[in-house]
N, C-alpha and C. Protein backbone atom coordinates (compact mmCIF):
# COMPACT_ATOMS: atom_id res chain seq x y z
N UNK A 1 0.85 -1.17 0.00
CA UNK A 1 0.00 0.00 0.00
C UNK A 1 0.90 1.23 0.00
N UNK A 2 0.30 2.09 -0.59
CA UNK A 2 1.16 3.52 -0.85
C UNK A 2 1.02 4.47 0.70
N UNK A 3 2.24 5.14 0.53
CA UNK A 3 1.88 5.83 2.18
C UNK A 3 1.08 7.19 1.65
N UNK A 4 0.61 7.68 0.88
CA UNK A 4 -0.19 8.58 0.61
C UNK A 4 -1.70 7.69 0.88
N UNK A 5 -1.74 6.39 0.39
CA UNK A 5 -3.11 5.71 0.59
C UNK A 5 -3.44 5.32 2.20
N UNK A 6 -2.20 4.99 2.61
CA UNK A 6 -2.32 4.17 3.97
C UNK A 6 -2.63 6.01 4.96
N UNK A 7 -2.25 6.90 4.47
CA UNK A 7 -2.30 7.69 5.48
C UNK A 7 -3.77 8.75 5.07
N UNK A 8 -4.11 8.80 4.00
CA UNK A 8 -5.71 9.19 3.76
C UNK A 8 -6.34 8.08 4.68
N UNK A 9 -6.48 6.52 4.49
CA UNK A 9 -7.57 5.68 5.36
C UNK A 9 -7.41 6.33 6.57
N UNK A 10 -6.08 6.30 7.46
CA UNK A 10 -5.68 6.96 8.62
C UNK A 10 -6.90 7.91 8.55
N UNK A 11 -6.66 8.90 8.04
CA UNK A 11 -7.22 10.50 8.15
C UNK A 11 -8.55 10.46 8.07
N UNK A 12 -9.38 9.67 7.12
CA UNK A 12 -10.93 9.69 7.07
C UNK A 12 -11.46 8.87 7.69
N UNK A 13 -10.38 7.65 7.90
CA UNK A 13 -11.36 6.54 8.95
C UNK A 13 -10.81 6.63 10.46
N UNK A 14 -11.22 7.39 11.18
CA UNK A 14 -10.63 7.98 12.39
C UNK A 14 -11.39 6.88 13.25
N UNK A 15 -10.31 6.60 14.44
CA UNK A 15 -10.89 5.87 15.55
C UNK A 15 -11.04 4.17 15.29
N UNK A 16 -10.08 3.67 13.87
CA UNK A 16 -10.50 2.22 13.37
C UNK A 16 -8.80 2.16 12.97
N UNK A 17 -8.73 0.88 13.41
CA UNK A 17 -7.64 0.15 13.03
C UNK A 17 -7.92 -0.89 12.84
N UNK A 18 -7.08 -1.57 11.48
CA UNK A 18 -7.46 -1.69 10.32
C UNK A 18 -6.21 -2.45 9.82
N UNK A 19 -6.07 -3.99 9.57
CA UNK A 19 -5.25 -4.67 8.47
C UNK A 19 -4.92 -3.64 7.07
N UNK A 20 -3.64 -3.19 7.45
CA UNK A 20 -3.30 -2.94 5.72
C UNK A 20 -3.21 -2.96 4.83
N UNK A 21 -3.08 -4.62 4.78
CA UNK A 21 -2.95 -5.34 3.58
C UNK A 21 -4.43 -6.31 3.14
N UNK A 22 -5.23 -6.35 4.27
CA UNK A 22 -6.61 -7.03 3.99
C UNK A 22 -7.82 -6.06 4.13
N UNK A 23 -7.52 -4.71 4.68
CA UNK A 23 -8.21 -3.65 4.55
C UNK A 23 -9.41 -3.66 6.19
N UNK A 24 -9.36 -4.90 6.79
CA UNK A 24 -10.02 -5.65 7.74
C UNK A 24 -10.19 -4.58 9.04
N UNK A 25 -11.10 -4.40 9.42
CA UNK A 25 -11.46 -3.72 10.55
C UNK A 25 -10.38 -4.35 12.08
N UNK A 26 -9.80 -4.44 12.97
CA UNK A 26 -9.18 -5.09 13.73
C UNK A 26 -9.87 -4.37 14.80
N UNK A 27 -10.11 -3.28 15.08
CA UNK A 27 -10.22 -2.89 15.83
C UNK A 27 -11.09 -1.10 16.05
N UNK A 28 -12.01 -0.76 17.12
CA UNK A 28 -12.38 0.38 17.15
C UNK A 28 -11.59 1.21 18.08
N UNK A 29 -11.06 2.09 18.15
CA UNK A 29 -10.21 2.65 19.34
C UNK A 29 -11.01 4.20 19.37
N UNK A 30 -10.80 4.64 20.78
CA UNK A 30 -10.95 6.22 21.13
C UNK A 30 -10.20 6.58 22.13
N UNK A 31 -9.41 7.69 21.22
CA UNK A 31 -8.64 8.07 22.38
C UNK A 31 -8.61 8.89 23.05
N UNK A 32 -10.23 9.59 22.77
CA UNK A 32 -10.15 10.94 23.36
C UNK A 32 -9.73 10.85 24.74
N UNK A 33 -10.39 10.07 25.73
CA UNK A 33 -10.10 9.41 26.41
C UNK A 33 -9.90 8.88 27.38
N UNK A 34 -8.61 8.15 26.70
CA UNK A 34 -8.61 7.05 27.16
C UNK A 34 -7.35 7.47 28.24
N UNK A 35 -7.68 6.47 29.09
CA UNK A 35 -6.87 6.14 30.44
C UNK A 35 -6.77 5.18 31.03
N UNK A 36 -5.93 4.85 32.00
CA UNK A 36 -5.94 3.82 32.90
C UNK A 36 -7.05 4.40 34.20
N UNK A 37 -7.56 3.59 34.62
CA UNK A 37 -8.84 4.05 35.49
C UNK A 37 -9.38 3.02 36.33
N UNK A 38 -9.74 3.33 37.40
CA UNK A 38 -10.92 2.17 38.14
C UNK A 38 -12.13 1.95 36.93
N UNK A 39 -12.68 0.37 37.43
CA UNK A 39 -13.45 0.34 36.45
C UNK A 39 -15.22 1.39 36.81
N UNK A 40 -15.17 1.78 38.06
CA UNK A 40 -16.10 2.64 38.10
C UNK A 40 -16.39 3.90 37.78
N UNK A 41 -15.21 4.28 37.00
CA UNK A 41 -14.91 5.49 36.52
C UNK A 41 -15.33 5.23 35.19
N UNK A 42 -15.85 4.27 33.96
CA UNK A 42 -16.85 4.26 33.10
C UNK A 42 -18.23 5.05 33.66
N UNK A 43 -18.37 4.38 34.53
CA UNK A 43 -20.32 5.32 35.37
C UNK A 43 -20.33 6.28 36.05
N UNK A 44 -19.02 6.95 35.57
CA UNK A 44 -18.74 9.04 35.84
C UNK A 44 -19.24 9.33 34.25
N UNK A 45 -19.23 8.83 33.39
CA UNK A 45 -19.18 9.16 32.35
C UNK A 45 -20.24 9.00 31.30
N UNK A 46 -20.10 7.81 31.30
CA UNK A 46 -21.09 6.95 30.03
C UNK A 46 -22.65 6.75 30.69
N UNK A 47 -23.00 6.37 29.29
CA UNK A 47 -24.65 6.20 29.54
C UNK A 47 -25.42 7.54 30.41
N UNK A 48 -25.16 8.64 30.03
CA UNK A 48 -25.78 9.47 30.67
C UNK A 48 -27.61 9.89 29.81
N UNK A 49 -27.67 9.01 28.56
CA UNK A 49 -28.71 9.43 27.99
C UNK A 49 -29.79 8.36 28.26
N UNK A 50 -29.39 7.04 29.30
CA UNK A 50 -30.57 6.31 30.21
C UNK A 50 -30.03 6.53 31.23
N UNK A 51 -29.33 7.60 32.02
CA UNK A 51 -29.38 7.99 33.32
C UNK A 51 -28.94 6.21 33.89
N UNK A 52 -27.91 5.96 33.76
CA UNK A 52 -26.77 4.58 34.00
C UNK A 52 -25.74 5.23 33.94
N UNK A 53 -25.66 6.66 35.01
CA UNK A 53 -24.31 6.71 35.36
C UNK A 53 -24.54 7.51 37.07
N UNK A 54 -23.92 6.76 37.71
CA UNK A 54 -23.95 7.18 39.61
C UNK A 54 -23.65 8.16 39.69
N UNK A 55 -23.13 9.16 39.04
CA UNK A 55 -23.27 10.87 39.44
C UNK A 55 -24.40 11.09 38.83
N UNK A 56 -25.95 10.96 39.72
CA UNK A 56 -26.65 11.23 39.22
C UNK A 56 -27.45 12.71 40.31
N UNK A 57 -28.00 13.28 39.81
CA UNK A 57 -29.01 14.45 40.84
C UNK A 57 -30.29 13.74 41.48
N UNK A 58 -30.27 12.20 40.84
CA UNK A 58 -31.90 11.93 41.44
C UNK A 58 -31.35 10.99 42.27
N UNK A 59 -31.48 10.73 43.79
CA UNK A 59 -30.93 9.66 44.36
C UNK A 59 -31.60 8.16 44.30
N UNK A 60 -32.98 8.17 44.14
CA UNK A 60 -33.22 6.68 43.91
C UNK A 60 -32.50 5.96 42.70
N UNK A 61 -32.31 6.98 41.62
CA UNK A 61 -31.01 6.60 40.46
C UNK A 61 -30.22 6.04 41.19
N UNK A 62 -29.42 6.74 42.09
CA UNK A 62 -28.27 6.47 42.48
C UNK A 62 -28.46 5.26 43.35
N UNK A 63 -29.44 4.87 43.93
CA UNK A 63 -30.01 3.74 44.75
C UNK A 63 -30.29 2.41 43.92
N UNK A 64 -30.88 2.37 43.54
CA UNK A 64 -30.83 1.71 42.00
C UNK A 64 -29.57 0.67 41.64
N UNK A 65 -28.78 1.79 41.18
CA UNK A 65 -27.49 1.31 40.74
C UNK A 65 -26.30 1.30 41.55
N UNK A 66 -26.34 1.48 42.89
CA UNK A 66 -25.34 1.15 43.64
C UNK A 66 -26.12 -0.18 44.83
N UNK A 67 -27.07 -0.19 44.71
CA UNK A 67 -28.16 -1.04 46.03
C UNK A 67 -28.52 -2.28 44.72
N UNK A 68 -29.92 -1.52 44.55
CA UNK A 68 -31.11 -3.05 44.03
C UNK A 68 -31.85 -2.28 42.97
N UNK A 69 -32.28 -2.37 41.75
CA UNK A 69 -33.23 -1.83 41.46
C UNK A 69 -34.46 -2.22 41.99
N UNK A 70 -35.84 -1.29 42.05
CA UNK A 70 -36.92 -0.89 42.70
C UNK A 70 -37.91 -2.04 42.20
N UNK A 71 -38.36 -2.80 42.90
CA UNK A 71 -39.69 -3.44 41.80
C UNK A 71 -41.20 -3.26 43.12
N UNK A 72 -41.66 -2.76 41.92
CA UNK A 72 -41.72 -2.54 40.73
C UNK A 72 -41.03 -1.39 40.12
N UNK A 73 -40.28 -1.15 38.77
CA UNK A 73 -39.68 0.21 38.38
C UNK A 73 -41.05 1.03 38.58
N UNK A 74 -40.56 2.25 39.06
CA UNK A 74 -40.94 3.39 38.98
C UNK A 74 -41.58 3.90 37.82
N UNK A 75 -42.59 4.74 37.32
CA UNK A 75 -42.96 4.62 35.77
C UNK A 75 -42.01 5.73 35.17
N UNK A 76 -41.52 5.76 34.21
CA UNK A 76 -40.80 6.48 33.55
C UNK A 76 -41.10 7.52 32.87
N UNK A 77 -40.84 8.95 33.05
CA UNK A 77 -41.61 10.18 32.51
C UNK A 77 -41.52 9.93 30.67
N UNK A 78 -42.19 10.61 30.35
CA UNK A 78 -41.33 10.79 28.79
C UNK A 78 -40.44 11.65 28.54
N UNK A 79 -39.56 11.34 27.81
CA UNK A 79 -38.24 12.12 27.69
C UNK A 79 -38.94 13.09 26.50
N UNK A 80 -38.39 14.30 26.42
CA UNK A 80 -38.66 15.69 25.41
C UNK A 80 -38.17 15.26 24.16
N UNK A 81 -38.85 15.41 22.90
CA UNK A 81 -38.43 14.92 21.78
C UNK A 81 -37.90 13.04 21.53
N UNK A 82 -37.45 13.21 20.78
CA UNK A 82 -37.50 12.13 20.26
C UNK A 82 -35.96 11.00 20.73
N UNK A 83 -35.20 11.86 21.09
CA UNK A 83 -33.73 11.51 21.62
C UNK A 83 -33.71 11.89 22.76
N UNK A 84 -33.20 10.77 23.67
CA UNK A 84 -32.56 10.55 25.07
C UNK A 84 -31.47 11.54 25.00
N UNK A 85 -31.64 12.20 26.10
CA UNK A 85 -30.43 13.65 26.37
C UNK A 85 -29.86 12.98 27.49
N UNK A 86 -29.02 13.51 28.42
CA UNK A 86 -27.65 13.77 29.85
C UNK A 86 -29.31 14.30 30.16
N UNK A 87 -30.40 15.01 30.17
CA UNK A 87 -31.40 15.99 30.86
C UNK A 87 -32.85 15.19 30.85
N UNK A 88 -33.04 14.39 30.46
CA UNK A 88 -33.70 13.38 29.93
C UNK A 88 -34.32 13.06 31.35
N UNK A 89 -35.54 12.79 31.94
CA UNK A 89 -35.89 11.85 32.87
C UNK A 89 -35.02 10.25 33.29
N UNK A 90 -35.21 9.73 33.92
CA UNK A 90 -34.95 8.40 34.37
C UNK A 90 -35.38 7.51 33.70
N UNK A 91 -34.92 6.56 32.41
CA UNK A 91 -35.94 5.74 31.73
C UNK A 91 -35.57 4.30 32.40
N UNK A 92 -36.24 4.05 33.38
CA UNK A 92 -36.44 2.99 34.24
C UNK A 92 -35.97 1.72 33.66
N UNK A 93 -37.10 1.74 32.49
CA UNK A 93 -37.06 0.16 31.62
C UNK A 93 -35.79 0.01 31.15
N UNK A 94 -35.29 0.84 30.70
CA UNK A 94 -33.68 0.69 29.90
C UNK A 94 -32.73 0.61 30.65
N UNK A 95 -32.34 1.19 31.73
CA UNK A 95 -32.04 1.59 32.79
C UNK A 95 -31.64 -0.50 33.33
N UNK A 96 -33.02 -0.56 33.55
CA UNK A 96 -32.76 -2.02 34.21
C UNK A 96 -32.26 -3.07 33.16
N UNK A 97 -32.80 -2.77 31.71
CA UNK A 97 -32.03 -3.50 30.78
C UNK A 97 -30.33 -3.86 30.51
N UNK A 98 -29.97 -2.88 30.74
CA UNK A 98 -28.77 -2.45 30.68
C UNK A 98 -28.07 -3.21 31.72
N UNK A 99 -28.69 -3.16 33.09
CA UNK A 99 -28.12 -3.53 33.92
C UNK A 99 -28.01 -5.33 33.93
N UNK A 100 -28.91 -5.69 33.62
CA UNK A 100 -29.20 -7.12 33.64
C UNK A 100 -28.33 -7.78 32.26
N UNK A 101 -28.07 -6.82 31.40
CA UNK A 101 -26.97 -7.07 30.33
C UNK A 101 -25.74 -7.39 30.76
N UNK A 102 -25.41 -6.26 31.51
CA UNK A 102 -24.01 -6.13 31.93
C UNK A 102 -23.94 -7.61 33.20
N UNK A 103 -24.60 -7.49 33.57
CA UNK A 103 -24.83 -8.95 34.72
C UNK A 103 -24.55 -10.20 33.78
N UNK A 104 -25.53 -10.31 32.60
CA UNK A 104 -25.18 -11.54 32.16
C UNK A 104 -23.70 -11.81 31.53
N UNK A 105 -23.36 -11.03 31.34
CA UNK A 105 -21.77 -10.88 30.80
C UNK A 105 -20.58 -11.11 31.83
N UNK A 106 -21.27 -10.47 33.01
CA UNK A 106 -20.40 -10.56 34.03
C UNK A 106 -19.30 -9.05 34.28
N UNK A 107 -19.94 -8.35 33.28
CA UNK A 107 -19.51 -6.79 33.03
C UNK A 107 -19.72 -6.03 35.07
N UNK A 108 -18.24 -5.43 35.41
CA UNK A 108 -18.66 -4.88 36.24
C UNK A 108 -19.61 -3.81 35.81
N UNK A 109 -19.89 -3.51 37.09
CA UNK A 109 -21.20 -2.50 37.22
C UNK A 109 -21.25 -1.96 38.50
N UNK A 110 -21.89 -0.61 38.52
CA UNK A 110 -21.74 -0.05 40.41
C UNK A 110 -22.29 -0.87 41.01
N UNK A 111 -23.46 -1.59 41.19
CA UNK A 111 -23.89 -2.54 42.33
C UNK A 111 -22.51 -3.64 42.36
N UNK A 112 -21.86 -3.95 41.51
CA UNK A 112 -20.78 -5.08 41.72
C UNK A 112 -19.22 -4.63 42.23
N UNK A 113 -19.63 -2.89 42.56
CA UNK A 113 -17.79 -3.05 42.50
C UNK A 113 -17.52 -2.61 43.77
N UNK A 114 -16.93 -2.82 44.44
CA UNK A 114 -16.92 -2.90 46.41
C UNK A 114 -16.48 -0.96 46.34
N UNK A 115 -17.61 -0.68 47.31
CA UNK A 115 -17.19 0.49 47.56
C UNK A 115 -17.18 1.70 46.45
N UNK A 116 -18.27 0.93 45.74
CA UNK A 116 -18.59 1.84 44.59
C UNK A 116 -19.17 3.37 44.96
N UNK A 117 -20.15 3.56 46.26
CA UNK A 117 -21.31 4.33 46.60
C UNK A 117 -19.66 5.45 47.27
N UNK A 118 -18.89 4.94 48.13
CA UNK A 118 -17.77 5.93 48.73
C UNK A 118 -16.94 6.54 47.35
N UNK A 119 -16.23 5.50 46.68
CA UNK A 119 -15.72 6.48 45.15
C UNK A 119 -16.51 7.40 44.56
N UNK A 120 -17.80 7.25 44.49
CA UNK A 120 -18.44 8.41 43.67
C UNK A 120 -18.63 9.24 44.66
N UNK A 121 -19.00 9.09 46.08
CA UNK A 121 -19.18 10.56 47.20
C UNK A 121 -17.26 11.21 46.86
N UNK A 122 -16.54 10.44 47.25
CA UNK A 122 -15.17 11.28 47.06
C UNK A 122 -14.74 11.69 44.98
N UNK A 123 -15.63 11.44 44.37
CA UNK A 123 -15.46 12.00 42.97
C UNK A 123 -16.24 13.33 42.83
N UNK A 124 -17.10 13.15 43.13
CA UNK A 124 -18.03 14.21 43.67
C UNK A 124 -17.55 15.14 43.99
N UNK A 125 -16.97 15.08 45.01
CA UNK A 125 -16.63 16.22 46.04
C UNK A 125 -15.50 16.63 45.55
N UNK A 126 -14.21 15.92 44.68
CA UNK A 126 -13.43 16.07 43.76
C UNK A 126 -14.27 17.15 42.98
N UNK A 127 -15.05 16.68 42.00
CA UNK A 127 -15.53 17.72 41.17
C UNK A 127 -16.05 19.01 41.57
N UNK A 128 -16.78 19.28 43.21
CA UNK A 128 -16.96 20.34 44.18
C UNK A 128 -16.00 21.40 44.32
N UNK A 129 -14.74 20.63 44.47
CA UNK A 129 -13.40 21.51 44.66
C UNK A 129 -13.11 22.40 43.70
N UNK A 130 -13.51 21.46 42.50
CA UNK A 130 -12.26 22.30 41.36
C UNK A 130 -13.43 21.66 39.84
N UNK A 131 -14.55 22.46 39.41
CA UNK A 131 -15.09 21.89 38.47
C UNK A 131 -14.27 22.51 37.03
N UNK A 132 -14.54 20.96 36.24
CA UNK A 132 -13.09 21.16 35.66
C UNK A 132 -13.18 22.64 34.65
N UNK A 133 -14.29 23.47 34.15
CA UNK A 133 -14.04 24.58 33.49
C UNK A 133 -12.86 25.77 33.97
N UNK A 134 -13.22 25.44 35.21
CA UNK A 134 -12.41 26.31 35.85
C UNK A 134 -10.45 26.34 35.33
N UNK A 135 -10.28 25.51 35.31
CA UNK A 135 -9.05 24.75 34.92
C UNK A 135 -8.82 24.90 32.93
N UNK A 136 -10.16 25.51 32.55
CA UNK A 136 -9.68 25.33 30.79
C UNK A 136 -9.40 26.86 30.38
N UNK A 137 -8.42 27.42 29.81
CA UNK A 137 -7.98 28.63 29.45
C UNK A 137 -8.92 29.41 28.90
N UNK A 138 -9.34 28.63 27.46
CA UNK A 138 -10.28 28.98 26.99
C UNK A 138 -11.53 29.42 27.51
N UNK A 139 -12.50 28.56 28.70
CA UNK A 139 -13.45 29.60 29.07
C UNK A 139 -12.60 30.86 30.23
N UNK A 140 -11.75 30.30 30.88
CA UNK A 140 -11.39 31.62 31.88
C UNK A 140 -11.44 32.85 31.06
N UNK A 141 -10.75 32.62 29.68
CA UNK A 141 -10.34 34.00 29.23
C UNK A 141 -11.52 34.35 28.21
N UNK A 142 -12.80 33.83 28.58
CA UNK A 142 -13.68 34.71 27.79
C UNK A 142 -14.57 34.68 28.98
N UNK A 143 -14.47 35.18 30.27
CA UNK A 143 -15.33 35.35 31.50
C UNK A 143 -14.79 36.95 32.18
N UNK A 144 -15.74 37.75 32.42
CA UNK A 144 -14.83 38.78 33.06
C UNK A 144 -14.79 38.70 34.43
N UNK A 145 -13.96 39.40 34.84
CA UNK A 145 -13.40 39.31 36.38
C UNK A 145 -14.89 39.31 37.12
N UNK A 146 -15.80 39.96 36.85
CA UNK A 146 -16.98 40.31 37.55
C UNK A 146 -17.65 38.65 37.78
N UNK A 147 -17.58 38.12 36.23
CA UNK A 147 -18.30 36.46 36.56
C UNK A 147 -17.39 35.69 37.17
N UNK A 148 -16.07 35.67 36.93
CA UNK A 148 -15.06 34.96 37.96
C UNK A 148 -14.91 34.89 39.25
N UNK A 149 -15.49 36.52 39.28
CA UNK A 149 -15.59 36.31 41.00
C UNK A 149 -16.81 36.00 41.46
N UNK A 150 -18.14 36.08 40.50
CA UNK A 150 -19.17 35.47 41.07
C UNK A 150 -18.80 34.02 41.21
N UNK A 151 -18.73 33.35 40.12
CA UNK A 151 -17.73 31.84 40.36
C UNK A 151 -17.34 31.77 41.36
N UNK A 152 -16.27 32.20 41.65
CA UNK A 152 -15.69 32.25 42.79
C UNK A 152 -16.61 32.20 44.12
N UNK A 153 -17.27 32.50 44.20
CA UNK A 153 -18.27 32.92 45.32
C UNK A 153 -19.32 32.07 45.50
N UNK A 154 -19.92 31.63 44.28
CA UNK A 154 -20.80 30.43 44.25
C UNK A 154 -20.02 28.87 44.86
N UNK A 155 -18.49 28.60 44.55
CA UNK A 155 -17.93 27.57 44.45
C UNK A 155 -17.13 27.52 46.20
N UNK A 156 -16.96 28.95 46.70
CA UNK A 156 -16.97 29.03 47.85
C UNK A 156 -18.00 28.37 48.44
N UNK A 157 -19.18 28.54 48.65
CA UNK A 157 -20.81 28.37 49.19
C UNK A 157 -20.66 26.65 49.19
N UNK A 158 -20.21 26.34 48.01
CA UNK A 158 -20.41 24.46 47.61
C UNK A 158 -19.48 23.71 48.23
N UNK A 159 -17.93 24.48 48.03
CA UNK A 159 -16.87 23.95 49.21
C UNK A 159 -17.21 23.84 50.07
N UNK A 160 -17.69 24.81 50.90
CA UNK A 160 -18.09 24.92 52.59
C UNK A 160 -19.26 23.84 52.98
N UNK A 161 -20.11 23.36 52.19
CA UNK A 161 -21.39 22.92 52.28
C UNK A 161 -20.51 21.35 51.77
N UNK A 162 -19.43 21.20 51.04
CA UNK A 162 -19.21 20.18 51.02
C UNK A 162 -18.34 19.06 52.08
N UNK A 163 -17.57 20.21 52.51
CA UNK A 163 -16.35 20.20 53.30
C UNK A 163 -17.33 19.89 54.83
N UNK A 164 -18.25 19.96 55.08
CA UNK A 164 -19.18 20.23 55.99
C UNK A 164 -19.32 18.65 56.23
N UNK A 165 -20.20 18.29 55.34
CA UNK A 165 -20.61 16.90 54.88
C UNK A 165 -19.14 15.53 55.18
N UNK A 166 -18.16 16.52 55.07
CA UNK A 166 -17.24 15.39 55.47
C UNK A 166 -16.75 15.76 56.42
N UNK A 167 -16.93 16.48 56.91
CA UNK A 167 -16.67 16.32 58.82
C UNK A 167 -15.79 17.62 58.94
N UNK A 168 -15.48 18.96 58.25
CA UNK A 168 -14.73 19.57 58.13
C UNK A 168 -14.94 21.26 58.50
């Protein structure tokens, strides 16, 4: 294969690796990323559009998936439009699908991973300290001092209220 050819597939087929010589899919990769990680650090992240991830705002969610799910499920609102959002209600049914997937596989999952419910209170409170915008150049330097220090002031209020909660 020509390195002008081998490096266009590169360029348009992003995120796939790929036999050179048989053209063969081998593999999907993302690296946006990727890291070495606890495996409960997938359910900081993923599945936020059936609410199957433990940083959640609704705590029976979070009960759910670190305890037992509820039976009977709870009835499930309808979600706005036609696509599951991160803002989306709780879709119960999927929700438990998912879970009973990952079970048959033997896929960890927060109810399976010891001390799942304490990692997400101390991720949490991680994210309390220091939410990560704060930390990206790009929004600091399009905020003026006036919203920075409201920031500032709001994230004071959440420290204290968090720092509280852990005995502090």
């Amino acid at each position: 294969m020509s390195q002008t050819r081998a490096l266009m597939l590169v360029t348009v087929i992003a995120n796939l690796l790929f036999d050179p010589d048989t053209y063969k899919v081998t593999a999907l990769v993302d690296y946006d990323c990727s890291h070495t990680g606890h495996p409960l650090h997938e359910f900081f992240f993923s599945s936020f559009s059936v609410n199957y991830y433990v940083v959640s705002a609704e705590p029976e969610v979070a009960t759910a998936l670190f305890d037992q799910f509820p039976s009977p499920l709870p009835e499930s609102k309808p979600a706005l439009g036609t696509e599951l959002r991160d803002c989306s209600p709780p879709q119960w049914e999927i929700m438990f699908m998912f879970e009973e997937e990952l079970e048959k596989v033997g896929a960890a999952r927060p109810s399976s991973i010891q001390g799942a419910k304490q990692i997400t209170e101390i991720y949490e409170f991680m994210s309390e300290i220091c939410p990560f915008h704060f930390v990206m150049d790009r929004w600091v330097e399009t905020q003026s001092e006036e919203k920075l220090q409201t920031c500032r002031n709001e994230q004071r209020v959440i420290l204290e209220k968090a720092l509280a909660k852990w005995g502090f």
